[in-house]
Protein backbone atom coordinates (compact mmCIF):
# COMPACT_ATOMS: atom_id res chain seq x y z
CA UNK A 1 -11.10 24.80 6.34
CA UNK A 2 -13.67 22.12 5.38
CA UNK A 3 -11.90 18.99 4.50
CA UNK A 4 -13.63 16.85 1.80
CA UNK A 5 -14.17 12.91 2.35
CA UNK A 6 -11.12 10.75 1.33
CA UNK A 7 -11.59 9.30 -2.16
CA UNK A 8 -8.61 8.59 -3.61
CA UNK A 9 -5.93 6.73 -3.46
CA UNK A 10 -2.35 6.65 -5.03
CA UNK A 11 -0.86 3.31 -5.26
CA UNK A 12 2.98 3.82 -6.66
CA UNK A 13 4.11 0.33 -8.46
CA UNK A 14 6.80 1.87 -10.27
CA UNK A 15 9.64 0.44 -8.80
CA UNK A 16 11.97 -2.47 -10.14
CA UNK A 17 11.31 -5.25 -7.80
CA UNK A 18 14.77 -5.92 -7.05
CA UNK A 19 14.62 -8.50 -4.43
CA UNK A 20 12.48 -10.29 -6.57
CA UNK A 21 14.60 -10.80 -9.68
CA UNK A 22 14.86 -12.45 -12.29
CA UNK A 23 11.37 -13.34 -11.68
CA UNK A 24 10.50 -9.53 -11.41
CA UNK A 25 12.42 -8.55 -14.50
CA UNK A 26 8.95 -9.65 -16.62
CA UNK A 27 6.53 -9.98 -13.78
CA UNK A 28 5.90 -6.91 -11.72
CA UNK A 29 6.11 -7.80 -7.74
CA UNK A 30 2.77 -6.24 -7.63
CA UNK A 31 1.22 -8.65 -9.67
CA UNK A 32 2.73 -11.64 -7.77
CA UNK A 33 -0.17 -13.75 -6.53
CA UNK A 34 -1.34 -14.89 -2.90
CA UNK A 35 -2.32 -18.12 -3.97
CA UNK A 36 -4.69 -16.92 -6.42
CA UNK A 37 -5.03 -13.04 -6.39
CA UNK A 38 -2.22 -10.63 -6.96
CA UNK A 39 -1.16 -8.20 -4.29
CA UNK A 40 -2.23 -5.12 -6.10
CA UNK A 41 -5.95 -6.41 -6.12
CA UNK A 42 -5.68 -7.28 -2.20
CA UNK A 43 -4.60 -3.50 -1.66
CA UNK A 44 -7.40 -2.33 -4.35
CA UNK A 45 -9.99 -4.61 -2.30
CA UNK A 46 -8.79 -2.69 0.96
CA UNK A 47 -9.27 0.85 -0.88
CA UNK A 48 -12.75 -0.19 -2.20
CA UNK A 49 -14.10 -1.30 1.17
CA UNK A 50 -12.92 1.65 2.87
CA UNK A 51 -15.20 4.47 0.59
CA UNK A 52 -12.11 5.37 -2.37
CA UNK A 53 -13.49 5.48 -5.32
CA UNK A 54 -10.80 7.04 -7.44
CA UNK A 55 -7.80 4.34 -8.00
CA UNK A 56 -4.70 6.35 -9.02
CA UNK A 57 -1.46 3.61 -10.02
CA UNK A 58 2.16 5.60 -10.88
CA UNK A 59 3.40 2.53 -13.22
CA UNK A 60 6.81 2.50 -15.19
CA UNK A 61 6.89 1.45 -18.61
CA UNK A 62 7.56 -1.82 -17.68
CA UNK A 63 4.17 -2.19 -15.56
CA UNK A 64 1.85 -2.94 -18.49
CA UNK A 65 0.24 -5.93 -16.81
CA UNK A 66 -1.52 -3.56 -13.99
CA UNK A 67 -3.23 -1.83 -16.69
CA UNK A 68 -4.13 -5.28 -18.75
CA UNK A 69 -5.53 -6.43 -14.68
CA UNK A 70 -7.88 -3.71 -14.07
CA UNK A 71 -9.07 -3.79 -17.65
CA UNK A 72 -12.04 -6.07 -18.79
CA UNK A 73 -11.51 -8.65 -20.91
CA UNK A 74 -14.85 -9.95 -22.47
CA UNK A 75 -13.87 -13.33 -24.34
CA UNK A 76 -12.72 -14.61 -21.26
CA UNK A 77 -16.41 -13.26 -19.78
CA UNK A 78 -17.96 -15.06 -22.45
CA UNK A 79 -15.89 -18.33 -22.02
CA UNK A 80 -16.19 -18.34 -18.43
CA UNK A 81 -20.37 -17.89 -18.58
CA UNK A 82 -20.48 -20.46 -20.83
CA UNK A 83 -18.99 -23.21 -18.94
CA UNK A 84 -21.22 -21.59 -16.03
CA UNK A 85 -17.96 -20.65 -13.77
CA UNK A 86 -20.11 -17.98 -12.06
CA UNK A 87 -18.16 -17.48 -9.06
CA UNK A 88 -14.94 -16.93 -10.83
CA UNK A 89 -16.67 -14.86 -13.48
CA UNK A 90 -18.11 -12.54 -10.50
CA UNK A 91 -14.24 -12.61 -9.12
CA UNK A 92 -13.65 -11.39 -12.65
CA UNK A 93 -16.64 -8.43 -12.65
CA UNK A 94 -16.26 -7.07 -8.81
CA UNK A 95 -13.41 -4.27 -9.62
CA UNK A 96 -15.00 -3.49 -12.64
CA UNK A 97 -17.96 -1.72 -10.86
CA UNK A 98 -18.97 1.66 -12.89
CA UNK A 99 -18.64 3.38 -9.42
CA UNK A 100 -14.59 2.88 -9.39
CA UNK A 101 -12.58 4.50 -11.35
CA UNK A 102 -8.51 3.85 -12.33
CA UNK A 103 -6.18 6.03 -13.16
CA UNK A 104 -2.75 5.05 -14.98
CA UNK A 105 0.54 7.72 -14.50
CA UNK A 106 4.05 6.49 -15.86
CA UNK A 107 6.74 7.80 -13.65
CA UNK A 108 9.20 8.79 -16.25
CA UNK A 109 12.25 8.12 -14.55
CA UNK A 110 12.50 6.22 -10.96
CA UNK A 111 13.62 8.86 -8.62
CA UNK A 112 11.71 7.70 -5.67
CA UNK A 113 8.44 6.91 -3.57
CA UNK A 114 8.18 11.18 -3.28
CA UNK A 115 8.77 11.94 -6.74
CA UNK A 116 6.27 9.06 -7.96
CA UNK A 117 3.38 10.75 -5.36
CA UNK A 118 4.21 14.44 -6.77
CA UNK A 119 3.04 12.67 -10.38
CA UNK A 120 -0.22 12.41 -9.00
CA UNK A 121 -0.71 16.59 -8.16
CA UNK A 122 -3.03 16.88 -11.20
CA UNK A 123 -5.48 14.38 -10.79
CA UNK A 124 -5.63 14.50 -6.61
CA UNK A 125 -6.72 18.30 -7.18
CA UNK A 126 -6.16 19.96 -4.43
CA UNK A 127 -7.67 17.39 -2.35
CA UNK A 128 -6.85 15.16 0.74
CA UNK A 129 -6.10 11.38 -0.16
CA UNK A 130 -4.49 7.88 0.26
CA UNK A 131 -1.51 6.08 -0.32
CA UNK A 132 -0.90 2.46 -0.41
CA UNK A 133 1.84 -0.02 -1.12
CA UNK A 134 0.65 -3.43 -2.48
CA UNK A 135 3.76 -4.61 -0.70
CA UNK A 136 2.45 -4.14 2.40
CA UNK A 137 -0.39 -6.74 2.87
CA UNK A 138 -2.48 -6.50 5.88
CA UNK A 139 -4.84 -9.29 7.12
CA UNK A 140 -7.78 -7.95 9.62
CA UNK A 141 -10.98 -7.65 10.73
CA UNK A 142 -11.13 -4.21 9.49
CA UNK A 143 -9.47 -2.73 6.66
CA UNK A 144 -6.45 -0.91 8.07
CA UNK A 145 -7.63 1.95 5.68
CA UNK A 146 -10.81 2.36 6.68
CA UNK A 147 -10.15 2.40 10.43
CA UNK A 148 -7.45 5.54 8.96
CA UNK A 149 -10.12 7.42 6.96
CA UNK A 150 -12.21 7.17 10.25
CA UNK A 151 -9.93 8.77 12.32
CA UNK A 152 -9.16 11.15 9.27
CA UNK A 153 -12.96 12.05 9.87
CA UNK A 154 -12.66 12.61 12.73
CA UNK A 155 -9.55 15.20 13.53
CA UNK A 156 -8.95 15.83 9.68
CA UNK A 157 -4.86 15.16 10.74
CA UNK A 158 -2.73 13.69 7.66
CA UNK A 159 -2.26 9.94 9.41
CA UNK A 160 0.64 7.43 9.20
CA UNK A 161 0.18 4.06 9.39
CA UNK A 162 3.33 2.58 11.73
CA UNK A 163 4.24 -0.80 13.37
CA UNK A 164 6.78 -1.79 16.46
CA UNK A 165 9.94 -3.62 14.82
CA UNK A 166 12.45 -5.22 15.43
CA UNK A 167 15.52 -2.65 16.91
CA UNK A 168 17.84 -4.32 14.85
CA UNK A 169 15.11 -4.13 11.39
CA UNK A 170 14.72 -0.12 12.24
CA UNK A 171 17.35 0.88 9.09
CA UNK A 172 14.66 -1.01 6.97
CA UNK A 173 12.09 1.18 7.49
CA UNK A 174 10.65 5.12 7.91
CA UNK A 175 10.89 5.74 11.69
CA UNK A 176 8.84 7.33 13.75
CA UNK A 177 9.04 9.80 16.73
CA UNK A 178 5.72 10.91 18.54
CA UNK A 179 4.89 14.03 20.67
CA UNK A 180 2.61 12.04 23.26
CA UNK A 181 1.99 8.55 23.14
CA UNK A 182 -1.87 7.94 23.31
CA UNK A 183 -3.08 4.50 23.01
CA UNK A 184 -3.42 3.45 18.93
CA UNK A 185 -3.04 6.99 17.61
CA UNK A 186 -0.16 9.74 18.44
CA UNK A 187 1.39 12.85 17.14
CA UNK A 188 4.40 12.82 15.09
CA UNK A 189 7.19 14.82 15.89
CA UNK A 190 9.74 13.29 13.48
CA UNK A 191 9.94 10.83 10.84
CA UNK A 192 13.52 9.99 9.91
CA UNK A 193 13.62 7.41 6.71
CA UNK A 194 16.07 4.35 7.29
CA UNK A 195 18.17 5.36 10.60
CA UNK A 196 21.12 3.29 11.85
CA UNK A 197 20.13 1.66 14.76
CA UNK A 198 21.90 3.25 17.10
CA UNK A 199 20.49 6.22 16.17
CA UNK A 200 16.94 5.57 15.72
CA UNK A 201 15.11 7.23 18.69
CA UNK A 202 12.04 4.92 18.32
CA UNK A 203 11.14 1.16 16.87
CA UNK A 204 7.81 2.38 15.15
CA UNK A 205 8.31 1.83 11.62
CA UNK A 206 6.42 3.08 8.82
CA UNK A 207 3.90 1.12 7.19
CA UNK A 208 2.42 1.36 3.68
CA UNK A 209 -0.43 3.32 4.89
CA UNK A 210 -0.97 7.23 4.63
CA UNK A 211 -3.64 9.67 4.25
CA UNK A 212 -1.82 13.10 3.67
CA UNK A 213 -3.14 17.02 3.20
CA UNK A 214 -2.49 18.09 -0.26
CA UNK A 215 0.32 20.33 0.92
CA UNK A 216 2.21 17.66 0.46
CA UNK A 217 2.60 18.41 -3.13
CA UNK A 218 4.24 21.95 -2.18
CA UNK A 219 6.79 20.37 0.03
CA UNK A 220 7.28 17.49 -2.53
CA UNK A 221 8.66 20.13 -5.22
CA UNK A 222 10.94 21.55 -2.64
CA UNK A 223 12.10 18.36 -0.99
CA UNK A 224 15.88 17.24 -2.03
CA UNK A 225 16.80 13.55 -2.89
CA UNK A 226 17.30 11.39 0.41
CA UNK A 227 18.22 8.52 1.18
CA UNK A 228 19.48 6.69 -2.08
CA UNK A 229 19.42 9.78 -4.07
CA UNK A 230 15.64 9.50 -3.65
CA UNK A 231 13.01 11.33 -3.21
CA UNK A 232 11.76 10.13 0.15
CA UNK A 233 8.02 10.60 0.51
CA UNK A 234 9.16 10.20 4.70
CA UNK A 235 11.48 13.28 4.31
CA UNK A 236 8.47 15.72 2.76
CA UNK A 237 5.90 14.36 5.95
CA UNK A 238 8.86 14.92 8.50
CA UNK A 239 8.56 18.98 6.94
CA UNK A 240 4.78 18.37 6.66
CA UNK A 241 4.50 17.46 10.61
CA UNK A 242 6.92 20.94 11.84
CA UNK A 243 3.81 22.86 10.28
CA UNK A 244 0.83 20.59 10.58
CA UNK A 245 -0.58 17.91 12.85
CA UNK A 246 0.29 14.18 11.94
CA UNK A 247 -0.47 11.32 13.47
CA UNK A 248 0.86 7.77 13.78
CA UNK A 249 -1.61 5.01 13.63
CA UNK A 250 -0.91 1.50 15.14
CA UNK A 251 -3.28 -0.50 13.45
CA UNK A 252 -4.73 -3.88 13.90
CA UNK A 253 -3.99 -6.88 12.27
CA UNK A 254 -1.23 -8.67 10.70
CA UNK A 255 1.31 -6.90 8.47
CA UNK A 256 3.19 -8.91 5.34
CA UNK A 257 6.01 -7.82 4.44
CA UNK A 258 5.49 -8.99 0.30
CA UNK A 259 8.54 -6.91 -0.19
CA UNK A 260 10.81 -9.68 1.09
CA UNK A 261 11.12 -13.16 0.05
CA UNK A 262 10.54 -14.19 3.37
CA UNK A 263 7.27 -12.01 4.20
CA UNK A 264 5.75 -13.02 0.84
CA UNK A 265 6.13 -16.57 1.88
CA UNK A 266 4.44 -15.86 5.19
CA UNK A 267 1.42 -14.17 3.69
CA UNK A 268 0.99 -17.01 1.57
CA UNK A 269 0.89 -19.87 4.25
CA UNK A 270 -1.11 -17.37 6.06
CA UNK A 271 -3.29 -16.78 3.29
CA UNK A 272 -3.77 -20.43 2.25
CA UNK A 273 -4.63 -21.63 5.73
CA UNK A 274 -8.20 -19.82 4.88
CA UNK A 275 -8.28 -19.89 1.26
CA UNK A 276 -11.79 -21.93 0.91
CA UNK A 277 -10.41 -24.22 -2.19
CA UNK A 278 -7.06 -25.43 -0.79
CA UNK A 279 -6.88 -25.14 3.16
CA UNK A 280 -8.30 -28.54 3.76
CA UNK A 281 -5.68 -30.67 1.72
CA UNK A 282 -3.24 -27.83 2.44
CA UNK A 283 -3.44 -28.21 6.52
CA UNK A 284 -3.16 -32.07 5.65
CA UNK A 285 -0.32 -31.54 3.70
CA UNK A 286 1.48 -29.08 6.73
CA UNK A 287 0.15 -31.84 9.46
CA UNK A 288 1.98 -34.33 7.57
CA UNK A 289 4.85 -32.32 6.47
CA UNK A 290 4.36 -33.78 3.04
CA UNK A 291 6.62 -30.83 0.97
């Protein structure tokens, strides 16, 4: 079967933020900002430079905010053009290109990362696509989803993005169990979501990163709650990969975990050491340890 060209992605913000409250219970986690950009438009930047051009958010009625972001807002246009503040006004204009187009889906009630995707079914059509979580932020080179869609191109495989951890971090994460081991890109045998780890057969944990065959959908509507009394997106690939090839990606770059209080911190000392506005003073400030 032909496969068409990856063009959409599903980004699922849904989710409470826990680990983030109180500051989360107004402020979605998504829209937290690296210095001065939230993570959702880091992930939407990623998506946009790798060829999507159909932007699907699942958003919970609390998520208004996304919507407000991605929507124009022409008095502050006007204001900023006035005071000739191009470069922020074109900061302002790039995701508002007519050749990317956003999608909003509530997720009526939070039953997990599986049951948030299967919202989607309608407007994916019957076709391969993305998924990303803003909460994974990934600093490289090359867009970790581009160098996915590639490979997509190229053996038409659903693809899992994955990362070595820490043996002791494996029960945070989706593990993975390959076939062969190839270089950057395997075969999955197994993917078993949140493992104790002393039962975890591997350290490759799943990253916010997928490209999946629409069968997924099928095996969504069939797949029971998981871990949590979720619906584990993991748990419907695991069924997807007994039938079909899918492979695990080890990607380049730097993964933040924005999740975490911790990993949000990191991205955002990362972040500022090359922000072009602040990482003068702010290397001065570090060298000095003036905080």
């Amino acid at each position: 079967m032909h496969m068409k060209n990856i063009k959409k992605v599903v980004i699922p913000v849904a989710g409470f933020g826990t680990r983030f409250l109180p500051a989360s219970k107004s402020i979605p986690k998504e829209m937290f900002p690296i210095i001065d950009k939230p993570l959702i438009h880091f992930a939407v930047e990623e998506a946009i430079s790798a060829g999507i051009r159909d932007v699907i958010f699942v958003i919970s009625r609390n998520k208004n905010s996304v919507i407000d972001y991605f929507d124009r807002s022409p008095e502050l246009e006007n204001e900023l053009e006035k005071k000739g503040k191009k470069n922020l006004l074109n900061s302002l204009k790039a995701l508002q290109s007519n050749k990317i187009n956003f999608f909003f889906v509530r997720q009526k009630k939070l039953s997990g990362v599986g049951d948030a995707i299967l919202c989607t079914e309608k407007i994916i059509n019957n076709e391969p696509f993305a998924i990303m979580f803003p909460d994974d932020l990934i600093k490289s080179k090359i867009g970790c989803l581009f160098s996915m869609i590639k490979i997509f191109n190229d053996t038409t495989s659903s693809i899992v993005a994955v990362e070595r951890v820490l043996k002791k971090d494996v029960s945070k994460y989706g593990i993975v169990t390959c076939k062969s081991r190839r270089s950057k890109v395997s075969e999955i045998s197994s993917i078993v979501e949140k493992p104790k780890p002393h039962k975890a057969k591997s350290n490759l944990g799943v990253v916010g990163r997928f490209i999946l065959d629409p069968n997924i959908f099928k095996i969504l509507k069939k797949t029971k709650p998981g871990h949590g009394n979720e619906v584990q997106l993991t748990d419907a690939i695991n069924e997807l990969a007994s039938t079909k090839d899918v492979l695990a990606y080890e990607f380049d770059g730097t993964r933040y975990d924005c999740g975490s209080k911790l990993g949000f911190l990191k991205a955002t000392l990362s972040y500022a050491k090359d922000h072009p506005h602040v990482k003068k003073d702010f290397m001065k400030m570090i060298k000095k340890n003036d905080f």
